[in-house]
PDB file of N, CA and C in Angstrom:
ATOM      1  N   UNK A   1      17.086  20.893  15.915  1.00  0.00           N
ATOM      2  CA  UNK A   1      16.454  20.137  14.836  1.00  0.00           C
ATOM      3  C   UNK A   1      16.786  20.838  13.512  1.00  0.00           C
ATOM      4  N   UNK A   2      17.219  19.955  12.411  1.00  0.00           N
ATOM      5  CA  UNK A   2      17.788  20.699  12.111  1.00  0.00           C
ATOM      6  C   UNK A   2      16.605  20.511  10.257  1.00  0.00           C
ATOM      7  N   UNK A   3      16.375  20.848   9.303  1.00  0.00           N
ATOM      8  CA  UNK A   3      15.548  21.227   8.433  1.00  0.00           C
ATOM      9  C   UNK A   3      15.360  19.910   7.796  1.00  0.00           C
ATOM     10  N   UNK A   4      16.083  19.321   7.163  1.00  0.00           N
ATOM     11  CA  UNK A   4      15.917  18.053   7.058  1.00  0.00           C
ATOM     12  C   UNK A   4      14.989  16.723   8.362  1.00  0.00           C
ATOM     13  N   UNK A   5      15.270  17.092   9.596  1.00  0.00           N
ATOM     14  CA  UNK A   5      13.944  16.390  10.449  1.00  0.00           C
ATOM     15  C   UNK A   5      12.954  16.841  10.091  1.00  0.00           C
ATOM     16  N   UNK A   6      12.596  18.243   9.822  1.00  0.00           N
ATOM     17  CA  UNK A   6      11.593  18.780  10.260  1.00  0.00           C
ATOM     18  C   UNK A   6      10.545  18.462   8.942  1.00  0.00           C
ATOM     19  N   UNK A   7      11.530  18.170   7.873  1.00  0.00           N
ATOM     20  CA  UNK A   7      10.631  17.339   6.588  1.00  0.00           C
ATOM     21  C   UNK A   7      10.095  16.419   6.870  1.00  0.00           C
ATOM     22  N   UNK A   8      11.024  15.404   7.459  1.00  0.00           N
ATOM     23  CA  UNK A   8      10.726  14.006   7.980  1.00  0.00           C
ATOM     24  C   UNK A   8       9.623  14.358   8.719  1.00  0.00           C
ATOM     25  N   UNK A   9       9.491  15.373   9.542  1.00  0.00           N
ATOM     26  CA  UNK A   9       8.362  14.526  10.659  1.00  0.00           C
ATOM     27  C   UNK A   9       7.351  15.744  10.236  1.00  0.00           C
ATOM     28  N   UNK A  10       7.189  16.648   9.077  1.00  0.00           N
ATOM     29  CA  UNK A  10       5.812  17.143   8.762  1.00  0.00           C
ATOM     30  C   UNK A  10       5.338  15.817   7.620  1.00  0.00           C
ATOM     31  N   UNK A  11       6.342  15.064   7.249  1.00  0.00           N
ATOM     32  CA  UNK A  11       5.588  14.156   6.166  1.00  0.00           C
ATOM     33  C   UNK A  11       5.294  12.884   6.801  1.00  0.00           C
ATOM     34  N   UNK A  12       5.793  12.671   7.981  1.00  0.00           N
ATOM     35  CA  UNK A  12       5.210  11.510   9.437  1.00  0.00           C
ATOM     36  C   UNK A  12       4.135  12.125   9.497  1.00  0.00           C
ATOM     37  N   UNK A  13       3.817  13.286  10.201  1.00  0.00           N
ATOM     38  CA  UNK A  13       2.266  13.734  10.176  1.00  0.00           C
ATOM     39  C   UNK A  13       1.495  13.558   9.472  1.00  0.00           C
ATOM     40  N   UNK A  14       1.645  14.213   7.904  1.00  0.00           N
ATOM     41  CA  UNK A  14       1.018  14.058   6.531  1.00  0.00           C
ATOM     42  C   UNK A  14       0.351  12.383   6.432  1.00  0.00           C
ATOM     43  N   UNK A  15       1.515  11.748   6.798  1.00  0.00           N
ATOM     44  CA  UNK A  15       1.228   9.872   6.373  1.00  0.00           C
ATOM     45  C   UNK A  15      -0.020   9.690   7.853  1.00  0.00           C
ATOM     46  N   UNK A  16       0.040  10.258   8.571  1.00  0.00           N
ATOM     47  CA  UNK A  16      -0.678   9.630   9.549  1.00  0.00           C
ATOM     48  C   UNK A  16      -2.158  10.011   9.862  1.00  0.00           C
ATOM     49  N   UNK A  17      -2.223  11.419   9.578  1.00  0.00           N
ATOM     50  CA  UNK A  17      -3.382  11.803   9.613  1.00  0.00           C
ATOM     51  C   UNK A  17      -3.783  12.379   8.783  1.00  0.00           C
ATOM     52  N   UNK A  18      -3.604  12.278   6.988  1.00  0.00           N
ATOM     53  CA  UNK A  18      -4.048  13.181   6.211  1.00  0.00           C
ATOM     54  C   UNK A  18      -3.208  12.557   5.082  1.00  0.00           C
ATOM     55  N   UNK A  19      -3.123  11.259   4.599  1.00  0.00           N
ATOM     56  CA  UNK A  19      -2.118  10.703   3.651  1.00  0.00           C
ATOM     57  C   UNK A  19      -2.466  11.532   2.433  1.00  0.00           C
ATOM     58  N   UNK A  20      -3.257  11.696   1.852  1.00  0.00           N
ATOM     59  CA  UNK A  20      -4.029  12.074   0.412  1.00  0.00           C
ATOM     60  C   UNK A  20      -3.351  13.271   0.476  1.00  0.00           C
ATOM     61  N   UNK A  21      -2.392  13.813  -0.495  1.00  0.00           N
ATOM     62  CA  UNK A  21      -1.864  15.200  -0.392  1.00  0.00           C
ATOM     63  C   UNK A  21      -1.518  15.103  -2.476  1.00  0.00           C
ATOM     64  N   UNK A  22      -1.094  16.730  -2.477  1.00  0.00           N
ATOM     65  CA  UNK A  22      -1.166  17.265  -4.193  1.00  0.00           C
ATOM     66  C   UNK A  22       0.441  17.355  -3.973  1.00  0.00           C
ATOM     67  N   UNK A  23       1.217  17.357  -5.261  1.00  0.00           N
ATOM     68  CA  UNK A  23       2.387  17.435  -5.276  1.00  0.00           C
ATOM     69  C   UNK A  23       2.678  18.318  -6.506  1.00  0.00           C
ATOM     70  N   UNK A  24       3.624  19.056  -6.473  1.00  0.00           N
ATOM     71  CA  UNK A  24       4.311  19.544  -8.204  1.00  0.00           C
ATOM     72  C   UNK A  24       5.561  18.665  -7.738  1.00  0.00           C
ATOM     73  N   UNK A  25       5.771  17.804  -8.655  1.00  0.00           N
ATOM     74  CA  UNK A  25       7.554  17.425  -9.321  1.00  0.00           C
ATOM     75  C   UNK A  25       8.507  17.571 -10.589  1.00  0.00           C
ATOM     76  N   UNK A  26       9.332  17.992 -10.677  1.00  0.00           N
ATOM     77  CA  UNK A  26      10.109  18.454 -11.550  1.00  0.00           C
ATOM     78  C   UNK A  26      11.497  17.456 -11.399  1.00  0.00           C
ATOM     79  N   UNK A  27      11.231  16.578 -12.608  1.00  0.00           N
ATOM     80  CA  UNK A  27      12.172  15.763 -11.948  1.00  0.00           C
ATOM     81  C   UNK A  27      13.470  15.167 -13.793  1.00  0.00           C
ATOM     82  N   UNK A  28      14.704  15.178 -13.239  1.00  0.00           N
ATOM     83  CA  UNK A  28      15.462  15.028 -14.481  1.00  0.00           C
ATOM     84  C   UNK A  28      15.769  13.614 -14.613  1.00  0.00           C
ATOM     85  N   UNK A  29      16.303  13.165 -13.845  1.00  0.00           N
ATOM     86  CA  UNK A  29      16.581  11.696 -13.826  1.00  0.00           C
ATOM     87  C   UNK A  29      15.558  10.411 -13.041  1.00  0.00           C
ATOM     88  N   UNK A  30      15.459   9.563 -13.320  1.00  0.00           N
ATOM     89  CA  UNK A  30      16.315   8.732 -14.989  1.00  0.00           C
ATOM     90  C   UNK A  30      15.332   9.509 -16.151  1.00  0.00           C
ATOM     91  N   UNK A  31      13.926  10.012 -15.989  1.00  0.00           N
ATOM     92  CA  UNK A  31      13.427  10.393 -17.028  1.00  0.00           C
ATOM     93  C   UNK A  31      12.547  11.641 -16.542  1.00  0.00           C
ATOM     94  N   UNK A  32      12.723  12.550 -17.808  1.00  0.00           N
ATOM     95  CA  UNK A  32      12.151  13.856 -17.261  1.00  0.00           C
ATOM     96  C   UNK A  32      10.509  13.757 -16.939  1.00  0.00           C
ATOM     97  N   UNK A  33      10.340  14.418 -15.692  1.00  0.00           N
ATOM     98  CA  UNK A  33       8.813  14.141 -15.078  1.00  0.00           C
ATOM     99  C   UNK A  33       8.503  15.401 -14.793  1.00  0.00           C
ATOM    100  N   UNK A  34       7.114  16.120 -15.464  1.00  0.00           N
ATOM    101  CA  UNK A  34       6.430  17.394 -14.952  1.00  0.00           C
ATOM    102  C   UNK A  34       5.363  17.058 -14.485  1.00  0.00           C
ATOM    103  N   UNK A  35       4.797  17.157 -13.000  1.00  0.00           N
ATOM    104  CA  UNK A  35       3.590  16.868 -12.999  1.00  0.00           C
ATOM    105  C   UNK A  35       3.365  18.243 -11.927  1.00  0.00           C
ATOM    106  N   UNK A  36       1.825  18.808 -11.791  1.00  0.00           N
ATOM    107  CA  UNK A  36       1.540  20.398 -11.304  1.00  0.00           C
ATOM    108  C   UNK A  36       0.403  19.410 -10.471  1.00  0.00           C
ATOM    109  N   UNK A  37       0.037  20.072  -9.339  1.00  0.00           N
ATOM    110  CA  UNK A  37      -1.024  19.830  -8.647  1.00  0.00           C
ATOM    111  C   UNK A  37      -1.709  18.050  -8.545  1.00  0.00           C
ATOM    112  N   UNK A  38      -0.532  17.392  -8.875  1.00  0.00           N
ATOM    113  CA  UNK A  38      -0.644  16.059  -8.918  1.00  0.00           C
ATOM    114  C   UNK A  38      -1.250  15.257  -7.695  1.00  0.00           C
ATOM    115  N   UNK A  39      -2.874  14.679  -7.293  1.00  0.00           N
ATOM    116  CA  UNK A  39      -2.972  14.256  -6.239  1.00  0.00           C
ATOM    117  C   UNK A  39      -2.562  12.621  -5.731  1.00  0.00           C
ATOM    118  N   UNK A  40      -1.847  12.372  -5.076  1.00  0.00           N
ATOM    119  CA  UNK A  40      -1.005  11.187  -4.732  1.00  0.00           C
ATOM    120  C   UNK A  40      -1.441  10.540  -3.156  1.00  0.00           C
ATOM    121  N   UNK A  41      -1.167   9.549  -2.619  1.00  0.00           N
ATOM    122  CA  UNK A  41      -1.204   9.117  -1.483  1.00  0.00           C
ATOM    123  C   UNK A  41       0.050   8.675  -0.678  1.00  0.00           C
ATOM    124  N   UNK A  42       0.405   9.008   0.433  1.00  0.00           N
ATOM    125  CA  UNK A  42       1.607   8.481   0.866  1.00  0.00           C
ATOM    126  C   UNK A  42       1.470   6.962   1.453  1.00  0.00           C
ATOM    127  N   UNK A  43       1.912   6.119   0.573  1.00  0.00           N
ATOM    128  CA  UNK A  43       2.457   4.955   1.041  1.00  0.00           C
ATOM    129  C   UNK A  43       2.966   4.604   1.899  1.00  0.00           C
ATOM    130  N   UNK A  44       4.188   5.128   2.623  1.00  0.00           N
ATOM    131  CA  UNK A  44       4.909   4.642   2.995  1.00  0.00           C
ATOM    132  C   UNK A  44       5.882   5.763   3.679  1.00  0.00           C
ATOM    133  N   UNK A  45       6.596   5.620   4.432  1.00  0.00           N
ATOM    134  CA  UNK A  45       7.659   6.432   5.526  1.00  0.00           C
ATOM    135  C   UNK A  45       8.760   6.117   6.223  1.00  0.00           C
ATOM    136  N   UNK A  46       9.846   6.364   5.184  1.00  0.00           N
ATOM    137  CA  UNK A  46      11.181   5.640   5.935  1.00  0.00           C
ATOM    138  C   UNK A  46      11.856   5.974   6.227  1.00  0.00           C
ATOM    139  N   UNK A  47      13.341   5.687   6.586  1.00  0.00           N
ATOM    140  CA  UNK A  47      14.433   6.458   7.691  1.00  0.00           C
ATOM    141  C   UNK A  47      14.942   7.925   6.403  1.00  0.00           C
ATOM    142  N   UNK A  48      14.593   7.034   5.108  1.00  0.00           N
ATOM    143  CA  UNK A  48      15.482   8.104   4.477  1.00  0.00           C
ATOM    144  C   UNK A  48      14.882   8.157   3.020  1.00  0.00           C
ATOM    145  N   UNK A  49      13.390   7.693   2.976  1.00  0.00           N
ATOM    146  CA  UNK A  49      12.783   8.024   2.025  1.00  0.00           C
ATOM    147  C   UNK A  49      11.172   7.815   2.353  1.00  0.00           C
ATOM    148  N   UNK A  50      10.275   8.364   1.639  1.00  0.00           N
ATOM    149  CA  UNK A  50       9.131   8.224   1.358  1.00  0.00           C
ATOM    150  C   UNK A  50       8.360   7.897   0.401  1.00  0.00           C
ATOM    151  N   UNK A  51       7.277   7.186   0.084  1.00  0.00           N
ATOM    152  CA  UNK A  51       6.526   6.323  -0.622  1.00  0.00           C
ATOM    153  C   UNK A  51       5.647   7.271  -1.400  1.00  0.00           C
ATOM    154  N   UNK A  52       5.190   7.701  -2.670  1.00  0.00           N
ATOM    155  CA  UNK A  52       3.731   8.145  -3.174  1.00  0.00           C
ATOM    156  C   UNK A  52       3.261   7.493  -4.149  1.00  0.00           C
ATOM    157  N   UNK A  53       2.043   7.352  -4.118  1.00  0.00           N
ATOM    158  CA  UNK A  53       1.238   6.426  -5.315  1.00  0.00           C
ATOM    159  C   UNK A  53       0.227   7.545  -5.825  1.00  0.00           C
ATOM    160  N   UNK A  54      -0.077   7.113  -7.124  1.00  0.00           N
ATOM    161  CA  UNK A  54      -1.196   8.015  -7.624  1.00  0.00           C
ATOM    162  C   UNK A  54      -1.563   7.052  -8.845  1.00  0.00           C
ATOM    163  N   UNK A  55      -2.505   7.344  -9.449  1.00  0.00           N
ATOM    164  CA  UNK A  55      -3.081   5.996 -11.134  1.00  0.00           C
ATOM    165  C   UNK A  55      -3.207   7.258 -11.938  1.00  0.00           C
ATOM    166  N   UNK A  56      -3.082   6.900 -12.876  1.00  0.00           N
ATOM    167  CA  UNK A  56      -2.349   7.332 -14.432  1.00  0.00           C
ATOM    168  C   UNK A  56      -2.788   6.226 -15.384  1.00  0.00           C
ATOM    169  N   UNK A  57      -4.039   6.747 -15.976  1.00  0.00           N
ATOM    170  CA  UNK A  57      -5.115   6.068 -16.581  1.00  0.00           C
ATOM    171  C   UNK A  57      -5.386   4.864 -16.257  1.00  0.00           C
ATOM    172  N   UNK A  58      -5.972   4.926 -15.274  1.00  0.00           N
ATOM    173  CA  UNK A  58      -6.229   3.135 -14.354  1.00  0.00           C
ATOM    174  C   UNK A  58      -5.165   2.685 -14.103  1.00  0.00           C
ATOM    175  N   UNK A  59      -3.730   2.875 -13.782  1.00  0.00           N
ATOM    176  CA  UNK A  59      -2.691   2.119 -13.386  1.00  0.00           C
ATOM    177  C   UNK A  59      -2.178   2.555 -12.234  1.00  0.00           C
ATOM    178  N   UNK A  60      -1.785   1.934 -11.496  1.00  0.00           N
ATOM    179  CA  UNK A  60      -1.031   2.828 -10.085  1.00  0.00           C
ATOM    180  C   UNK A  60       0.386   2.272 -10.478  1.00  0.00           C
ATOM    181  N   UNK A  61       0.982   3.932  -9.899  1.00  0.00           N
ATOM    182  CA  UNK A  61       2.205   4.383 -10.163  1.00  0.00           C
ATOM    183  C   UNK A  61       2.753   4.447  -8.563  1.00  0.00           C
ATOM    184  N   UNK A  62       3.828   3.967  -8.522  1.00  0.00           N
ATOM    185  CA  UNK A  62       4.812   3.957  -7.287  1.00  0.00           C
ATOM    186  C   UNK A  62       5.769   4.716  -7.700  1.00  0.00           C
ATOM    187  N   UNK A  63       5.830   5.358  -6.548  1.00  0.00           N
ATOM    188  CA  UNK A  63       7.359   6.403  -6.575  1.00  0.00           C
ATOM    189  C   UNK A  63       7.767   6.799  -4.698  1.00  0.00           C
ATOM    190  N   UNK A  64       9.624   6.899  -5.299  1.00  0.00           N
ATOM    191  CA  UNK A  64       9.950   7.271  -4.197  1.00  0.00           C
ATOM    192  C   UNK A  64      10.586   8.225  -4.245  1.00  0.00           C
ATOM    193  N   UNK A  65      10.494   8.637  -2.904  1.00  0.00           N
ATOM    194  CA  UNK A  65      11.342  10.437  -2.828  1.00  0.00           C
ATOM    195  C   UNK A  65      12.143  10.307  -1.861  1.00  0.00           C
ATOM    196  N   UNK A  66      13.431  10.896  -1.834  1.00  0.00           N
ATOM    197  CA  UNK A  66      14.110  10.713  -0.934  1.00  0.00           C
ATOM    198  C   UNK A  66      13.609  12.473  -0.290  1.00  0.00           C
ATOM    199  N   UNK A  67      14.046  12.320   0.934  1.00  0.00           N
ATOM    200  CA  UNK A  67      13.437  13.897   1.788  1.00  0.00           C
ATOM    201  C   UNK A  67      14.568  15.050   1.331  1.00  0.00           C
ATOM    202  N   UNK A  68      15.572  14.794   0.473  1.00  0.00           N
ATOM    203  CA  UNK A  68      16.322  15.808  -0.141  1.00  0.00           C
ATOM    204  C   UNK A  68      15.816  16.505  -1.579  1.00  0.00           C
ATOM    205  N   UNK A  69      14.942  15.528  -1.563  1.00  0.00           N
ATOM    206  CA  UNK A  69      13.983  16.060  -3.065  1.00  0.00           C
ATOM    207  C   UNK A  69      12.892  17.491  -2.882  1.00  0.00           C
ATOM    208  N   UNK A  70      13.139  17.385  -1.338  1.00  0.00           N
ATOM    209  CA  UNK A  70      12.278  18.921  -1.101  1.00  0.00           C
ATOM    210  C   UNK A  70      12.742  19.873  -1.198  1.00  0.00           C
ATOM    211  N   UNK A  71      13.948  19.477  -0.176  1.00  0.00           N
ATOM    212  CA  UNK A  71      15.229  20.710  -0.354  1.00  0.00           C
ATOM    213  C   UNK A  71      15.752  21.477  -1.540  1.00  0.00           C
ATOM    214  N   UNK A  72      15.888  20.508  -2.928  1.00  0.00           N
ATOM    215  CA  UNK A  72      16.075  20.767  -3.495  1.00  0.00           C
ATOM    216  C   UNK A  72      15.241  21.359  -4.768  1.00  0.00           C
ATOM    217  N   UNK A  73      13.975  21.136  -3.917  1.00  0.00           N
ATOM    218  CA  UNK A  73      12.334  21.348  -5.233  1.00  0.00           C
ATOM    219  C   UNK A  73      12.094  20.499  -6.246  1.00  0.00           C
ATOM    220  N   UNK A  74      12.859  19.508  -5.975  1.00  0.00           N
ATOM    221  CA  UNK A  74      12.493  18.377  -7.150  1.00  0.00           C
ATOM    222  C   UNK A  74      11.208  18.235  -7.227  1.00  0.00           C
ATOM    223  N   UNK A  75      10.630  17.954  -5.789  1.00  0.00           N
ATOM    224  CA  UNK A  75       9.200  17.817  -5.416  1.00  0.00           C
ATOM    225  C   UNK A  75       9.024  19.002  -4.323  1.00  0.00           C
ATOM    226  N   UNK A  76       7.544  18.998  -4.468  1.00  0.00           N
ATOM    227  CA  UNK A  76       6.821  20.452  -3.413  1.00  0.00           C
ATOM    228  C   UNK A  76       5.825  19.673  -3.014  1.00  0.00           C
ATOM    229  N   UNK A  77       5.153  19.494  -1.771  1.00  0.00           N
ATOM    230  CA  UNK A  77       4.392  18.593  -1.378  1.00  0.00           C
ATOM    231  C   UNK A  77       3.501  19.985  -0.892  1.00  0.00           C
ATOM    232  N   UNK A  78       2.154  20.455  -1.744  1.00  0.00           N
ATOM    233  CA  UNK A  78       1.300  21.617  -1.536  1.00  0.00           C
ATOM    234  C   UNK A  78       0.813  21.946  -0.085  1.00  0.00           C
ATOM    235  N   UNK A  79       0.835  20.629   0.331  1.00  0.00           N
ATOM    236  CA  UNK A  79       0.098  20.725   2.269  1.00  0.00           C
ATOM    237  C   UNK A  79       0.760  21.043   3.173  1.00  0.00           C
ATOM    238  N   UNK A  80       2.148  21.358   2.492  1.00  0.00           N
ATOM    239  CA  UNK A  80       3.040  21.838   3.682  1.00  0.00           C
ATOM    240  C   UNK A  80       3.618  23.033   3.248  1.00  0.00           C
ATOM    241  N   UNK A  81       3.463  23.655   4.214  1.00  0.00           N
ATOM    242  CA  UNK A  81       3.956  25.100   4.772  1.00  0.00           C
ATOM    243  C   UNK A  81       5.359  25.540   4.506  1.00  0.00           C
ATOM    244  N   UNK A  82       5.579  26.401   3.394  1.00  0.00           N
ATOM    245  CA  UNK A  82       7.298  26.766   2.764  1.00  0.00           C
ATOM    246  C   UNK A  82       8.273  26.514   3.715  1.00  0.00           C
ATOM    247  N   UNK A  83       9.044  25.338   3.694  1.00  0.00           N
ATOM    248  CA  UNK A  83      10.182  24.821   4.808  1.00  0.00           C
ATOM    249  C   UNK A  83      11.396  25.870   4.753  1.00  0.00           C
ATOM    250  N   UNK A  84      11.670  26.631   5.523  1.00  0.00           N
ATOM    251  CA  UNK A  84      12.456  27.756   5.003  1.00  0.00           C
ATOM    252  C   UNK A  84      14.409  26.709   5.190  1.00  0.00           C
ATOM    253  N   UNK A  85      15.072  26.682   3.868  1.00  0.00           N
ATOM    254  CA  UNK A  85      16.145  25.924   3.976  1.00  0.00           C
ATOM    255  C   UNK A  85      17.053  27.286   3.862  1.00  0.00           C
ATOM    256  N   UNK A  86      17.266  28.287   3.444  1.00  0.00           N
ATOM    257  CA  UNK A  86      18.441  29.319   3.435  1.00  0.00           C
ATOM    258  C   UNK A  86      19.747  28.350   4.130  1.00  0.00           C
ATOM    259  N   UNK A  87      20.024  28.346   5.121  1.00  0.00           N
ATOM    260  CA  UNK A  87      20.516  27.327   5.968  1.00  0.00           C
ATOM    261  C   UNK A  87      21.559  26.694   5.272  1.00  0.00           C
ATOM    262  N   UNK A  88      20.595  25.665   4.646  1.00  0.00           N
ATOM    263  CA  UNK A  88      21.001  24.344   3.792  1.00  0.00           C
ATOM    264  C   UNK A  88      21.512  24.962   2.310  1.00  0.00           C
ATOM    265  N   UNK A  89      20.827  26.001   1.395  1.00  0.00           N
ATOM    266  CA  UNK A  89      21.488  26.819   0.708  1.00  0.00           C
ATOM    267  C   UNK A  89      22.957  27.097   0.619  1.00  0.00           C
ATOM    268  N   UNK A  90      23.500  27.352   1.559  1.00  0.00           N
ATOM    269  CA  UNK A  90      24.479  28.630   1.669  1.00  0.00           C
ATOM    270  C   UNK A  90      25.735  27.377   1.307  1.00  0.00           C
TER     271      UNK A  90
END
Protein backbone atom coordinates (compact mmCIF):
# COMPACT_ATOMS: atom_id res chain seq x y z
CA UNK A 1 0.00 0.00 0.00
CA UNK A 2 1.49 2.50 -1.03
CA UNK A 3 1.08 6.42 0.78
CA UNK A 4 -1.20 7.85 -1.42
CA UNK A 5 -4.02 4.82 -0.43
CA UNK A 6 -3.32 5.23 2.83
CA UNK A 7 -4.66 9.05 2.49
CA UNK A 8 -7.51 7.78 0.67
CA UNK A 9 -8.66 5.43 3.15
CA UNK A 10 -7.70 7.55 6.54
CA UNK A 11 -10.03 10.26 4.82
CA UNK A 12 -12.77 7.17 3.94
CA UNK A 13 -12.63 6.75 7.68
CA UNK A 14 -12.67 10.51 8.56
CA UNK A 15 -16.00 10.80 6.03
CA UNK A 16 -17.58 7.92 7.75
CA UNK A 17 -17.28 8.13 11.20
CA UNK A 18 -16.15 11.54 12.21
CA UNK A 19 -16.87 13.91 9.00
CA UNK A 20 -16.44 17.32 11.05
CA UNK A 21 -12.58 17.71 10.95
CA UNK A 22 -10.08 21.31 11.19
CA UNK A 23 -7.87 21.90 8.26
CA UNK A 24 -4.75 24.46 7.60
CA UNK A 25 -4.60 25.21 3.64
CA UNK A 26 -2.11 27.04 1.91
CA UNK A 27 -3.15 27.26 -1.33
CA UNK A 28 -1.68 29.36 -4.68
CA UNK A 29 -3.89 28.68 -7.41
CA UNK A 30 -6.37 29.98 -8.96
CA UNK A 31 -6.37 32.32 -5.83
CA UNK A 32 -4.18 32.60 -2.86
CA UNK A 33 -6.02 30.87 0.24
CA UNK A 34 -4.65 30.94 4.04
CA UNK A 35 -6.86 29.41 6.26
CA UNK A 36 -5.25 27.87 10.08
CA UNK A 37 -7.41 25.60 12.11
CA UNK A 38 -10.29 25.96 9.66
CA UNK A 39 -13.35 23.68 10.81
CA UNK A 40 -14.97 22.04 7.60
CA UNK A 41 -17.13 18.93 6.90
CA UNK A 42 -16.36 16.25 4.44
CA UNK A 43 -18.83 16.10 1.78
CA UNK A 44 -17.94 13.85 -0.24
CA UNK A 45 -15.21 10.91 -1.27
CA UNK A 46 -13.96 10.06 -4.58
CA UNK A 47 -11.68 7.86 -6.64
CA UNK A 48 -9.40 10.84 -6.87
CA UNK A 49 -10.70 13.63 -4.91
CA UNK A 50 -12.47 14.77 -1.85
CA UNK A 51 -15.27 17.15 -0.95
CA UNK A 52 -15.04 19.98 2.14
CA UNK A 53 -17.61 22.50 3.04
CA UNK A 54 -17.39 25.05 5.73
CA UNK A 55 -19.73 28.86 5.83
CA UNK A 56 -17.87 31.97 5.68
CA UNK A 57 -20.22 34.52 7.06
CA UNK A 58 -23.49 32.57 6.53
CA UNK A 59 -22.49 31.18 3.14
CA UNK A 60 -21.33 27.66 2.46
CA UNK A 61 -18.25 27.25 0.66
CA UNK A 62 -17.47 24.07 -1.46
CA UNK A 63 -14.12 22.93 -2.13
CA UNK A 64 -12.22 20.20 -3.56
CA UNK A 65 -8.98 18.54 -2.81
CA UNK A 66 -7.43 16.28 -4.77
CA UNK A 67 -5.45 13.56 -2.18
CA UNK A 68 -2.07 15.01 -3.66
CA UNK A 69 -2.85 18.21 -1.86
CA UNK A 70 -1.63 16.39 1.33
CA UNK A 71 1.40 15.18 -0.04
CA UNK A 72 2.25 18.18 -0.98
CA UNK A 73 0.85 20.38 2.27
CA UNK A 74 -1.32 22.37 0.30
CA UNK A 75 -3.78 21.11 2.85
CA UNK A 76 -3.12 19.35 6.47
CA UNK A 77 -6.22 17.73 7.61
CA UNK A 78 -5.40 18.18 11.84
CA UNK A 79 -7.20 14.61 12.67
CA UNK A 80 -4.81 12.77 11.00
CA UNK A 81 -1.72 11.45 12.17
CA UNK A 82 1.71 12.93 10.17
CA UNK A 83 1.48 10.59 6.89
CA UNK A 84 5.14 9.99 6.68
CA UNK A 85 5.76 10.58 2.52
CA UNK A 86 9.90 10.68 2.48
CA UNK A 87 9.13 7.97 -0.11
CA UNK A 88 7.15 10.17 -2.38
CA UNK A 89 9.80 13.07 -1.67
CA UNK A 90 12.84 11.65 -3.04
Amino acid sequence: MNVLDIIKNEIRRLYTTHPDIHVNVTLKRPHRQTFYNLPVVIRGVYPHMFQVEYQDSGVTRSYMHQYTDIITKDIEILELPEIKTQSIEK
